[in-house]
N, C-alpha and C. Protein backbone atom coordinates (compact mmCIF):
# COMPACT_ATOMS: atom_id res chain seq x y z
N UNK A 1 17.64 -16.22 0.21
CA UNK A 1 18.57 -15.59 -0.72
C UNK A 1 19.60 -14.71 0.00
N UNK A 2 19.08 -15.00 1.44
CA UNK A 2 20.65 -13.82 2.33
C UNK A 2 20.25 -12.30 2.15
N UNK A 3 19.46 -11.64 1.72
CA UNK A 3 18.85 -10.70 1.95
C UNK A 3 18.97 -9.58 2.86
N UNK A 4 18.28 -10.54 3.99
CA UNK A 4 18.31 -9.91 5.21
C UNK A 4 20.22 -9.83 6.11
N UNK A 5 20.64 -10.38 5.30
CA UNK A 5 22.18 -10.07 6.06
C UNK A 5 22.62 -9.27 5.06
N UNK A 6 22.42 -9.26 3.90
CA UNK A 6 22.83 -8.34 2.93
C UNK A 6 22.42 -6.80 3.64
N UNK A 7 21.14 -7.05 3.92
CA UNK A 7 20.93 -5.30 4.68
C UNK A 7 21.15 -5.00 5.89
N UNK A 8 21.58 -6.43 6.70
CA UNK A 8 21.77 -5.62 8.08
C UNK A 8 23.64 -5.59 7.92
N UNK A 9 24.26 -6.07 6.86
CA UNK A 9 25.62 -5.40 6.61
C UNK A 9 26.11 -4.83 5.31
N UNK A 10 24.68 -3.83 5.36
CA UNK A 10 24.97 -3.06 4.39
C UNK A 10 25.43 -3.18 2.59
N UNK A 11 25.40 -4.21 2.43
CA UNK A 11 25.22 -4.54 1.20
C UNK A 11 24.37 -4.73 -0.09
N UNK A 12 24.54 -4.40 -0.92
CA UNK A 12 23.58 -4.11 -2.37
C UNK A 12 23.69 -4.96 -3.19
N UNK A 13 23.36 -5.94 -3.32
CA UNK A 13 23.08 -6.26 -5.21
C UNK A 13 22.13 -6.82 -5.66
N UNK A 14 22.06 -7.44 -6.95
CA UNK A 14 20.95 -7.75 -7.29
C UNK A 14 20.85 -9.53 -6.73
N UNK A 15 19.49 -9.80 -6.96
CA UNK A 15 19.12 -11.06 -6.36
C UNK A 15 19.60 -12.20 -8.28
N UNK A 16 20.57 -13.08 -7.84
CA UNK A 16 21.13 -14.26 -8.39
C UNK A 16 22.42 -13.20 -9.46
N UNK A 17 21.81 -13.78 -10.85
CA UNK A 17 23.13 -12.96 -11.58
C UNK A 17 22.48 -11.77 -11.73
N UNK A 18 23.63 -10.63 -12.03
CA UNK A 18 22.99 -9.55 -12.43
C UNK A 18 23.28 -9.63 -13.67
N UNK A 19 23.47 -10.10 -14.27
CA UNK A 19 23.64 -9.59 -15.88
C UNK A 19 21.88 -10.54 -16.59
N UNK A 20 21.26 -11.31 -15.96
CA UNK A 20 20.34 -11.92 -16.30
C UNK A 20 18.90 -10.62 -15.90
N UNK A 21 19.32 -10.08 -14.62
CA UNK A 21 17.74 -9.42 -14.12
C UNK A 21 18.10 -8.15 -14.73
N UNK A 22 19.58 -7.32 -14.93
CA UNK A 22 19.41 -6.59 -16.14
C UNK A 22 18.80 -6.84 -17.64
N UNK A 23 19.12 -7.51 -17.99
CA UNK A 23 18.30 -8.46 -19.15
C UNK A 23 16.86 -8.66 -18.81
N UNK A 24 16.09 -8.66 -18.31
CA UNK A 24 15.05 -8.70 -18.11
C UNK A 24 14.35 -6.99 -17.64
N UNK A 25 15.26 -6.65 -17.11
CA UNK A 25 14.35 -5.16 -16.96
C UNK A 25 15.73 -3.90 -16.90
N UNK A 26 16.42 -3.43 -18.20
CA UNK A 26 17.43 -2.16 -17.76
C UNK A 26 16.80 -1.19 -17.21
N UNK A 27 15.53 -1.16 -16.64
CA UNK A 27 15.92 0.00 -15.29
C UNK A 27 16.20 -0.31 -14.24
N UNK A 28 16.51 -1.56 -13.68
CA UNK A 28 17.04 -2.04 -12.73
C UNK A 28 18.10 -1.43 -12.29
N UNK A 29 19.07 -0.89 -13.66
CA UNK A 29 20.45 -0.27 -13.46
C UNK A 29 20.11 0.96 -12.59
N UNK A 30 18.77 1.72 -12.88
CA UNK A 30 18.87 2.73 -12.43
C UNK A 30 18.23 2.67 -10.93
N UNK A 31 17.58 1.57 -10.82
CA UNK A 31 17.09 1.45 -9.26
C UNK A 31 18.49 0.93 -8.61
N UNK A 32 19.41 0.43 -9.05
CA UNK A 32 20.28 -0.07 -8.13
C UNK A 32 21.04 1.17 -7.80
N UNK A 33 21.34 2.64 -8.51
CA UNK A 33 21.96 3.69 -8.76
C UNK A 33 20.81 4.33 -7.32
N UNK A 34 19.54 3.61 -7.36
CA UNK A 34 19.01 4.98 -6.29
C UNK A 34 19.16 4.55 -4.98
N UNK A 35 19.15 2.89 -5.25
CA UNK A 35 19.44 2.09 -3.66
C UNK A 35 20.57 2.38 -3.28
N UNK A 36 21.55 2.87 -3.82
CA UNK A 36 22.99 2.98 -3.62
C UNK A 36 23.19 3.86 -2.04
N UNK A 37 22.83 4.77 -2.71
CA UNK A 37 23.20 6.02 -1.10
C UNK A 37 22.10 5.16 -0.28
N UNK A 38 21.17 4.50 -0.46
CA UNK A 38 20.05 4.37 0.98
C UNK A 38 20.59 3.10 1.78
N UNK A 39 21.00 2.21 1.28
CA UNK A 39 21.37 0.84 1.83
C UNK A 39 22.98 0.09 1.45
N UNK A 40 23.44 0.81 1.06
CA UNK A 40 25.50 0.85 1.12
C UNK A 40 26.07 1.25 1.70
N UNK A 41 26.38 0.74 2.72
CA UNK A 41 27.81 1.16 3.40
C UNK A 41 28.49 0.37 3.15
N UNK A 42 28.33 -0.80 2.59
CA UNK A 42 29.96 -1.21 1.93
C UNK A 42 30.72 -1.49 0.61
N UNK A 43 30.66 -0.07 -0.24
CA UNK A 43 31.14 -0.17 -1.45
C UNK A 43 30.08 -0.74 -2.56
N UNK A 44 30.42 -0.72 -3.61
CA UNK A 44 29.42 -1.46 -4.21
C UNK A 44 30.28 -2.92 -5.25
N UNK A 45 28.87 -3.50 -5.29
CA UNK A 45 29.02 -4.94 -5.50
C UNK A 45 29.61 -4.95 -6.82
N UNK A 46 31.07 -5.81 -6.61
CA UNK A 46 31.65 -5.49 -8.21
C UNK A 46 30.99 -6.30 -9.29
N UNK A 47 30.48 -7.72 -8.82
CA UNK A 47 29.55 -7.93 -9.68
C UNK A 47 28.11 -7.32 -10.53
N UNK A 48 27.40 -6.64 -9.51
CA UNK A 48 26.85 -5.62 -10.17
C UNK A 48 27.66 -4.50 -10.64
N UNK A 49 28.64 -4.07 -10.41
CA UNK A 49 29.30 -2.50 -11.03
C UNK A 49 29.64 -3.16 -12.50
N UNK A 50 30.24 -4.55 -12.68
CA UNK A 50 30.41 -5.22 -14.31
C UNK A 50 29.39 -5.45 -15.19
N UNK A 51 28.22 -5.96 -14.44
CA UNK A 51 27.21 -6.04 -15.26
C UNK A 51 26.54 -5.06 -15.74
N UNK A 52 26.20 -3.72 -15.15
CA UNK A 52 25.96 -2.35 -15.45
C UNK A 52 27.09 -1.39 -16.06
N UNK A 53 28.02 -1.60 -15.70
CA UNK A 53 28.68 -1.13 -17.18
C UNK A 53 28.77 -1.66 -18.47
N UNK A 54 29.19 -2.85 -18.26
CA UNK A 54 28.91 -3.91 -19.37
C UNK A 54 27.23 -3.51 -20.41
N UNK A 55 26.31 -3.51 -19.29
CA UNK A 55 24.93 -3.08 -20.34
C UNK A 55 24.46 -2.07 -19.92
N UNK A 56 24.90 -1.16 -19.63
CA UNK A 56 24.62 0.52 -19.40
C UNK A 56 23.79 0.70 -20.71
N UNK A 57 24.74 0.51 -22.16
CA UNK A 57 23.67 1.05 -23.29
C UNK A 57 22.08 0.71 -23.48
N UNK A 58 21.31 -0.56 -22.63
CA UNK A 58 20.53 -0.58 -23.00
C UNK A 58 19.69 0.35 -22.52
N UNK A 59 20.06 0.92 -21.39
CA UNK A 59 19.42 2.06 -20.60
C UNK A 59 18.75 3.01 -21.92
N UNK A 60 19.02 3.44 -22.78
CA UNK A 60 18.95 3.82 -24.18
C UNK A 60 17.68 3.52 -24.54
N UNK A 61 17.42 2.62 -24.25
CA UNK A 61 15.62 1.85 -24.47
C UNK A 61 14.52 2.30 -23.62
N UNK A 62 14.92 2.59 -22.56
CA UNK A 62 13.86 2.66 -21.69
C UNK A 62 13.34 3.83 -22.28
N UNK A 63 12.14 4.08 -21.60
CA UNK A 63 11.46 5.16 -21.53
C UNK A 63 11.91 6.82 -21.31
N UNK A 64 11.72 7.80 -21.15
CA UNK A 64 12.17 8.65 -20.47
C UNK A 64 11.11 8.99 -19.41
N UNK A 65 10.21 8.65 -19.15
CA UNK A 65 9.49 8.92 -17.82
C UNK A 65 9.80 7.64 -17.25
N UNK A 66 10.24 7.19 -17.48
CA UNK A 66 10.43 5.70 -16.51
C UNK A 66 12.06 6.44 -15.64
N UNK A 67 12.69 6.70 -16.69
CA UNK A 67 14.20 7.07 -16.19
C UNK A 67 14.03 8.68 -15.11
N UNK A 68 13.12 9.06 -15.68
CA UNK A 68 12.91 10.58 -14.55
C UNK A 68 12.33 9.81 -13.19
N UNK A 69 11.44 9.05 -13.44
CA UNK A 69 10.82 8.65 -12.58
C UNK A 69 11.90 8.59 -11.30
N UNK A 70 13.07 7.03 -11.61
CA UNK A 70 14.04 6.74 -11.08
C UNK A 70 15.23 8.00 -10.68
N UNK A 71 15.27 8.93 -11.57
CA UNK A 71 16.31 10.10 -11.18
C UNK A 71 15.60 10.83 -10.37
N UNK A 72 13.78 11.50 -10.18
CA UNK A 72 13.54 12.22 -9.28
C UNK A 72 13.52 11.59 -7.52
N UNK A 73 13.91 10.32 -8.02
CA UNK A 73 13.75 9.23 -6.22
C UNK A 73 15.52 9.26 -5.70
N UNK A 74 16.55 9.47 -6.85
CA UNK A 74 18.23 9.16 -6.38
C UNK A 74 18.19 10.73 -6.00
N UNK A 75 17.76 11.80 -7.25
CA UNK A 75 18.22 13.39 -6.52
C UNK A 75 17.34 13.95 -5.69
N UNK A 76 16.25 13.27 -5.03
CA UNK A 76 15.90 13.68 -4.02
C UNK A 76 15.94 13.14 -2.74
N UNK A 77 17.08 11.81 -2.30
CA UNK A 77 17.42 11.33 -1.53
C UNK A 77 18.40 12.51 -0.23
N UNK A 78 18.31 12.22 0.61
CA UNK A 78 19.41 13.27 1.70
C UNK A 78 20.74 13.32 0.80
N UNK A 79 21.60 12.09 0.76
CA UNK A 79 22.87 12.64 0.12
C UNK A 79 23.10 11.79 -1.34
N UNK A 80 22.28 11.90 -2.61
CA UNK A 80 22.44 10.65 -3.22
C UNK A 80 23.88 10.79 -3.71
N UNK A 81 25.02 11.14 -3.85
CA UNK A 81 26.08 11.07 -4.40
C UNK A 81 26.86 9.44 -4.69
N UNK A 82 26.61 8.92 -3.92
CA UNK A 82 27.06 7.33 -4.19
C UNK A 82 26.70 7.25 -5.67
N UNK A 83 25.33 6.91 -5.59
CA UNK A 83 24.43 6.33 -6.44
C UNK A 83 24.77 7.46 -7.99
N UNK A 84 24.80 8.91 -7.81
CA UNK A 84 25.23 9.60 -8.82
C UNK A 84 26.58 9.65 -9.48
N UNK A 85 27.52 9.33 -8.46
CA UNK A 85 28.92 9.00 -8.62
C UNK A 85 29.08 7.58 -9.46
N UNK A 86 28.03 6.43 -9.43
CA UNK A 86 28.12 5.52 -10.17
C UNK A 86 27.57 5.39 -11.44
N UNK A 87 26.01 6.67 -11.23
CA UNK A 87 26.19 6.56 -12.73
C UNK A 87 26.51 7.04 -13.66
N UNK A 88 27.83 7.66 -13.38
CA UNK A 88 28.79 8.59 -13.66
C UNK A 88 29.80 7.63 -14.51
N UNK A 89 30.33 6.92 -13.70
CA UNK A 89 31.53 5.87 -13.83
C UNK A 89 31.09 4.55 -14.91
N UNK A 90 29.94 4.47 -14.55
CA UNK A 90 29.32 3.02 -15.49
C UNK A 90 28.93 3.30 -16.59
N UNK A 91 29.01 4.45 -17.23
CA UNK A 91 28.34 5.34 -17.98
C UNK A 91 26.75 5.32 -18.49
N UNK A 92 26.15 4.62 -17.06
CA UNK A 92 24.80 4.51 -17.46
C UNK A 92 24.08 6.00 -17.47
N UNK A 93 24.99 7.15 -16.86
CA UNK A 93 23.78 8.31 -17.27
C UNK A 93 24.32 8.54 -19.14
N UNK A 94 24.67 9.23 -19.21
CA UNK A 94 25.30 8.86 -20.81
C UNK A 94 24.11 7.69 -21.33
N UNK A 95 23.78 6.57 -21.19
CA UNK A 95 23.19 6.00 -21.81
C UNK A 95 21.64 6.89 -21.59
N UNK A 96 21.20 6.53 -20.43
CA UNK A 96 19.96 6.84 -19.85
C UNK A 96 19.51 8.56 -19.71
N UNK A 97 20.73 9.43 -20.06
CA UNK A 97 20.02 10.74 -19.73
C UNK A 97 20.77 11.54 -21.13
N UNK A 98 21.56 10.77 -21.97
CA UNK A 98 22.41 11.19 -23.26
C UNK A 98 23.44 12.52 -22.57
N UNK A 99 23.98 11.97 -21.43
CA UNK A 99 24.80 13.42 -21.53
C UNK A 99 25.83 12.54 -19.91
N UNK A 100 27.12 12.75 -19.74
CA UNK A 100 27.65 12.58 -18.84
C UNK A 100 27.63 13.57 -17.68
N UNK A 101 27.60 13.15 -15.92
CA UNK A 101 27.46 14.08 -14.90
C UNK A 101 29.00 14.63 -14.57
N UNK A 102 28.58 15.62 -13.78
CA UNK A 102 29.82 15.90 -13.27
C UNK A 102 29.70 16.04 -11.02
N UNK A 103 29.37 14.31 -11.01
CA UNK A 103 29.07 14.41 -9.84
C UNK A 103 29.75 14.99 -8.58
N UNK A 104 30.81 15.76 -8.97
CA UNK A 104 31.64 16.41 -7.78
C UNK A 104 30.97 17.53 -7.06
N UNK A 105 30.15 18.31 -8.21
CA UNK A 105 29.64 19.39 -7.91
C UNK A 105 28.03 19.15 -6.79
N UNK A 106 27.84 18.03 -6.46
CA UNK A 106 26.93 17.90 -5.42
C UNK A 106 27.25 18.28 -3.97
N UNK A 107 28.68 18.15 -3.90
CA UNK A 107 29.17 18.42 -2.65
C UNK A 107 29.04 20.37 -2.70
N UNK A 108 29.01 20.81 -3.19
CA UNK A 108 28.96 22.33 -3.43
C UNK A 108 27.25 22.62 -3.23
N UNK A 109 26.49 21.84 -3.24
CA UNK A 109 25.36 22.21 -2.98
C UNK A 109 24.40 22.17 -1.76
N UNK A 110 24.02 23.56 -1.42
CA UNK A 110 23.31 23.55 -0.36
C UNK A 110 22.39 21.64 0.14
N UNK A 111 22.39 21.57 1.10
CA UNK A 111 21.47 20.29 1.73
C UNK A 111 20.03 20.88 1.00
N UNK A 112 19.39 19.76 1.27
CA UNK A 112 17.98 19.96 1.23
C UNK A 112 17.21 20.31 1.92
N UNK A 113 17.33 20.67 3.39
CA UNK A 113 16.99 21.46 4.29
C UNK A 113 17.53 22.85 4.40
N UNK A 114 18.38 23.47 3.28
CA UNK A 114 18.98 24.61 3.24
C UNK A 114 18.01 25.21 2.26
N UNK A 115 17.83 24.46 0.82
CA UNK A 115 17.48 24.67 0.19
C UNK A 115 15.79 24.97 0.13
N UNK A 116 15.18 24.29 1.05
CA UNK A 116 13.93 24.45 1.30
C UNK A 116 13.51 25.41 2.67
N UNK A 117 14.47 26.18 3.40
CA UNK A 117 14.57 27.23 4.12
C UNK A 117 14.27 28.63 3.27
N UNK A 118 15.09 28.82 2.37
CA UNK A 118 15.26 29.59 1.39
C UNK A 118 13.54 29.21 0.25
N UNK A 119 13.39 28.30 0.00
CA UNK A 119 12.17 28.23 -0.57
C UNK A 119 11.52 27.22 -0.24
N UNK A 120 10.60 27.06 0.44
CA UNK A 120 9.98 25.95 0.99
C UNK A 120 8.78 25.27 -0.06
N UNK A 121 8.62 26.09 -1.10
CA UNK A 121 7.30 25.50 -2.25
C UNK A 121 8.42 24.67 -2.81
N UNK A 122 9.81 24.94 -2.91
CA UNK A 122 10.21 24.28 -3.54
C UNK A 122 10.75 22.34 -4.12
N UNK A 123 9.69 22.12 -2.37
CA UNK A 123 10.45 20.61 -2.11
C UNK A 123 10.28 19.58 -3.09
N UNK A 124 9.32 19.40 -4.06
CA UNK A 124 9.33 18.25 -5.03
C UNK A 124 10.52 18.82 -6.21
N UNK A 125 10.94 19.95 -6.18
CA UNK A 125 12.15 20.70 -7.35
C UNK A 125 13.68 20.37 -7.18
N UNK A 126 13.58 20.19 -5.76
CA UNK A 126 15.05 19.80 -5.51
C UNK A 126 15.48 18.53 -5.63
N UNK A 127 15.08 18.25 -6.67
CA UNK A 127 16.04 16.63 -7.39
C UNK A 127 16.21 17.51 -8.68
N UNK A 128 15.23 18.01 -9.40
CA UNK A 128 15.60 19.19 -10.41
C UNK A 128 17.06 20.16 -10.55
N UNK A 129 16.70 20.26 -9.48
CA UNK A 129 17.82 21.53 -8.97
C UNK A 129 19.40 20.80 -8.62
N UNK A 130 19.03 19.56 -8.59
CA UNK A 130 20.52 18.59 -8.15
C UNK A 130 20.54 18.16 -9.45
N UNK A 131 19.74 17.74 -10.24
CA UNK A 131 20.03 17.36 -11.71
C UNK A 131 20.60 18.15 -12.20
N UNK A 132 20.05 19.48 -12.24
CA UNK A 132 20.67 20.27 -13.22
C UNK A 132 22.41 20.84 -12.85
N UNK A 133 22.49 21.05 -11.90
CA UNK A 133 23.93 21.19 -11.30
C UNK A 133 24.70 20.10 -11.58
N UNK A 134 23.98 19.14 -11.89
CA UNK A 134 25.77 18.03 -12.40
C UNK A 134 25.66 17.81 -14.08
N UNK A 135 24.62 18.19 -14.29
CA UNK A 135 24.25 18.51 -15.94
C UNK A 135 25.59 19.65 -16.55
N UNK A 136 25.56 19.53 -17.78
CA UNK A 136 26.73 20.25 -18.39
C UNK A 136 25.35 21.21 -18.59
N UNK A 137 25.20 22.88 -19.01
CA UNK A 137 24.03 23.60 -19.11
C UNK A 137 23.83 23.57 -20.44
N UNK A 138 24.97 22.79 -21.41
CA UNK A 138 24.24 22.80 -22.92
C UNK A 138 23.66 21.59 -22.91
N UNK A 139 23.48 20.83 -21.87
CA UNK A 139 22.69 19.63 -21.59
C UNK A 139 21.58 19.33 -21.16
N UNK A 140 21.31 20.82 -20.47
CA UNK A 140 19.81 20.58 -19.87
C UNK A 140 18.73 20.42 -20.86
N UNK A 141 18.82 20.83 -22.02
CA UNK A 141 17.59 21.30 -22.70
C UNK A 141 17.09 20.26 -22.99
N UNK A 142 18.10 18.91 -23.93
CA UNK A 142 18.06 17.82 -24.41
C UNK A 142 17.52 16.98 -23.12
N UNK A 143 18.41 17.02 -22.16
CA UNK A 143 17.94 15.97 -21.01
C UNK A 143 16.49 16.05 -20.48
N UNK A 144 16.09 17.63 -20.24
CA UNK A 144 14.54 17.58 -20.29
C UNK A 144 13.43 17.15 -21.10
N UNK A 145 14.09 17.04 -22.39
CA UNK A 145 13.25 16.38 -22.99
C UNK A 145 13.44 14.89 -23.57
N UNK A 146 14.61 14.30 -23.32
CA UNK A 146 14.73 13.09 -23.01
C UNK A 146 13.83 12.47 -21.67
N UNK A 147 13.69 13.20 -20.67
CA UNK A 147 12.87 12.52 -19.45
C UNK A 147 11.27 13.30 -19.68
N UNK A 148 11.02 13.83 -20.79
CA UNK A 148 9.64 14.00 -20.93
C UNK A 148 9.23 14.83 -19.28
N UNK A 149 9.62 15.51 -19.04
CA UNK A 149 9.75 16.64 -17.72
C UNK A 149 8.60 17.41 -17.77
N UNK A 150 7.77 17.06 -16.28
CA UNK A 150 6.63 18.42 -16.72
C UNK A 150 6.45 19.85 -16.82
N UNK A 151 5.72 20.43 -16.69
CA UNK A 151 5.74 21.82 -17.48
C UNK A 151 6.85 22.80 -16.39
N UNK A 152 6.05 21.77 -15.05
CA UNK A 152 7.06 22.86 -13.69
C UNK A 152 8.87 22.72 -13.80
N UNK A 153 8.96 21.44 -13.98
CA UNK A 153 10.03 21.45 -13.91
C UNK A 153 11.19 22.06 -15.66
N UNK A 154 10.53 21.48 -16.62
CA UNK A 154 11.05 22.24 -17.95
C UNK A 154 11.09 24.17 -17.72
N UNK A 155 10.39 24.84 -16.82
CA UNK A 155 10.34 26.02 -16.26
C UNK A 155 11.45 26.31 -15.49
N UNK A 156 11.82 25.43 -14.98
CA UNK A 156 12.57 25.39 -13.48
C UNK A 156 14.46 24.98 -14.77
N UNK A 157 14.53 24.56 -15.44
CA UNK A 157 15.58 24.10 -16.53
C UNK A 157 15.35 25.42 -17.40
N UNK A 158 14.69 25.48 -17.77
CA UNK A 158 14.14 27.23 -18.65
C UNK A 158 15.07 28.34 -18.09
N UNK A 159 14.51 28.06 -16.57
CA UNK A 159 15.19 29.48 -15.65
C UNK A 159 16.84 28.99 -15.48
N UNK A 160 17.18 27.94 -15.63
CA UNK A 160 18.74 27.63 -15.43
C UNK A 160 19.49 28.02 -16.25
N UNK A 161 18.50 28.17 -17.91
CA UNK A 161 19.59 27.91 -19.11
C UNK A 161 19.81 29.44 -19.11
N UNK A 162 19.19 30.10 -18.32
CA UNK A 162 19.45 31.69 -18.48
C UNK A 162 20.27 32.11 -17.91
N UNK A 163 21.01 31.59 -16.82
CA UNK A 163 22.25 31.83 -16.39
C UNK A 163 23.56 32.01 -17.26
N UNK A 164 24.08 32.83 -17.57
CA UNK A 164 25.45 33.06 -17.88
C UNK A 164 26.05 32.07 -18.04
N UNK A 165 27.01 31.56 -18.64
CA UNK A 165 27.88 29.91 -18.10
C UNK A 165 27.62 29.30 -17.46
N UNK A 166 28.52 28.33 -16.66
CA UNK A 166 27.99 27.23 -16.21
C UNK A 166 27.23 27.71 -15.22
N UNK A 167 26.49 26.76 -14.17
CA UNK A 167 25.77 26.96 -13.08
C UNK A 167 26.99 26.57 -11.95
N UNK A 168 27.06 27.83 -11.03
CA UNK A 168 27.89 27.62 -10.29
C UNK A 168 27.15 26.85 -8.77
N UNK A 169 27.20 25.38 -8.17
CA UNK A 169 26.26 25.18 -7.14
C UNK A 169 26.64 25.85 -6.00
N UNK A 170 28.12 26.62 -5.68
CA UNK A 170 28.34 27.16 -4.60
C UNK A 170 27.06 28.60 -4.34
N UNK A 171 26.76 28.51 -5.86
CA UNK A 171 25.66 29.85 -5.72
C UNK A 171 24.19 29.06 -5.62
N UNK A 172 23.81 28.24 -5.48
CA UNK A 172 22.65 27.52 -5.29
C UNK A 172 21.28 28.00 -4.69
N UNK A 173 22.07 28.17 -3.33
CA UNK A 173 20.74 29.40 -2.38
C UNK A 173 20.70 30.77 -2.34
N UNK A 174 22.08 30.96 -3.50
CA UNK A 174 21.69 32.71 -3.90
C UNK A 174 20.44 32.99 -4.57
N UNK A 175 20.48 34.26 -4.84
CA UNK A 175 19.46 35.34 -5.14
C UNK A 175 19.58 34.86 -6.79
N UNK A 176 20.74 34.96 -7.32
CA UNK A 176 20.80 35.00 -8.92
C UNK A 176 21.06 33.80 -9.36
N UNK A 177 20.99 32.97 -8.55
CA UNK A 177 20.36 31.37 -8.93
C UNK A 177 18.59 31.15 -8.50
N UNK A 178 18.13 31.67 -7.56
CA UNK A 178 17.07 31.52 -7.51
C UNK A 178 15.81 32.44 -8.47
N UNK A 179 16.23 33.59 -8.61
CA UNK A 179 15.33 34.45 -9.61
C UNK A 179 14.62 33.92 -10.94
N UNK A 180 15.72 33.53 -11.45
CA UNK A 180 15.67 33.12 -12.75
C UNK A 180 14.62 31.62 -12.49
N UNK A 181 15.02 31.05 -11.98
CA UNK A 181 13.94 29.71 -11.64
C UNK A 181 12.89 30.08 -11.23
N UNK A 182 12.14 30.97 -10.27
CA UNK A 182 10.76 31.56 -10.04
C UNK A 182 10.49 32.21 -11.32
């Protein structure tokens, strides 16, 4: 199926049509959203970018622990922004998380080795902590309970919604972003 040249030049898509293996499983959309940053370096496949916009809504069906599942593996990748930037554009988060991102604001956020300097219990939180920063903050509440979120992390969204306006990520490894979340 070419596979193996697909990954040694960096390329993503799905195996035959994609509008068929979406049809058979819409979280696919969201595994292709997490493969994105790990195995793309060359753009993404416009045939898959049509077929996932095209059926983004069924994302709507899935589960919500199925869809956290897939979002705690893209926001806890080193840089997932590809993969968040697309499901931005395809409007599969909108389908899959009921709320649109605002993936710019990832670049404003401490690394994940910054972030776990500053708190080191914190390493399974920081896909949390990247979710919620591209989240609108009248969005978190709903989105946590769209992904059926466990108690730590609905705590960890708890301590966000107490922030003043938006969540600023340039303040990420501050003091008055971190308080409120402990």
């Amino acid at each position: 199926l070419g596979g193996l040249s697909d990954l040694m030049q960096g390329r993503l898509r799905f195996v035959g049509d994609p509008r068929q293996r979406i049809n058979e499983d819409a979280l696919r959309m969201l595994r292709f959203c997490r493969f994105l940053p790990l195995f793309s370096n060359d753009g993404i496949d416009a045939d898959a970018a049509a077929a996932i916009s095209e059926k983004a809504d069924s994302a709507k069906g899935l589960s919500g622990e199925r869809i956290a599942q897939e979002c705690r593996r893209l926001f806890a990748a080193k840089d997932p922004t590809l993969g968040v930037k697309f499901m931005h554009v395809s409007g599969l988060a909108n389908a899959a998380l009921g709320s649109d991102l605002q993936p710019e604001r990832l670049a404003m956020l401490p690394s994940s080795d910054e972030i776990l300097n500053v708190a080191p219990t914190m390493e399974g939180g920081v896909w949390i902590m990247r979710l919620a920063a591209v989240l609108p903050q009248d969005k978190l509440k709903s989105v946590a309970g769209r992904l059926k979120l466990s108690r730590a992390d609905r705590r960890t969204i708890s301590g966000l919604q107490e922030l003043p306006g938006n969540i600023d990520p340039a303040e990420l490894a501050g003091e008055a972003w971190w308080r409120p979340v402990w």
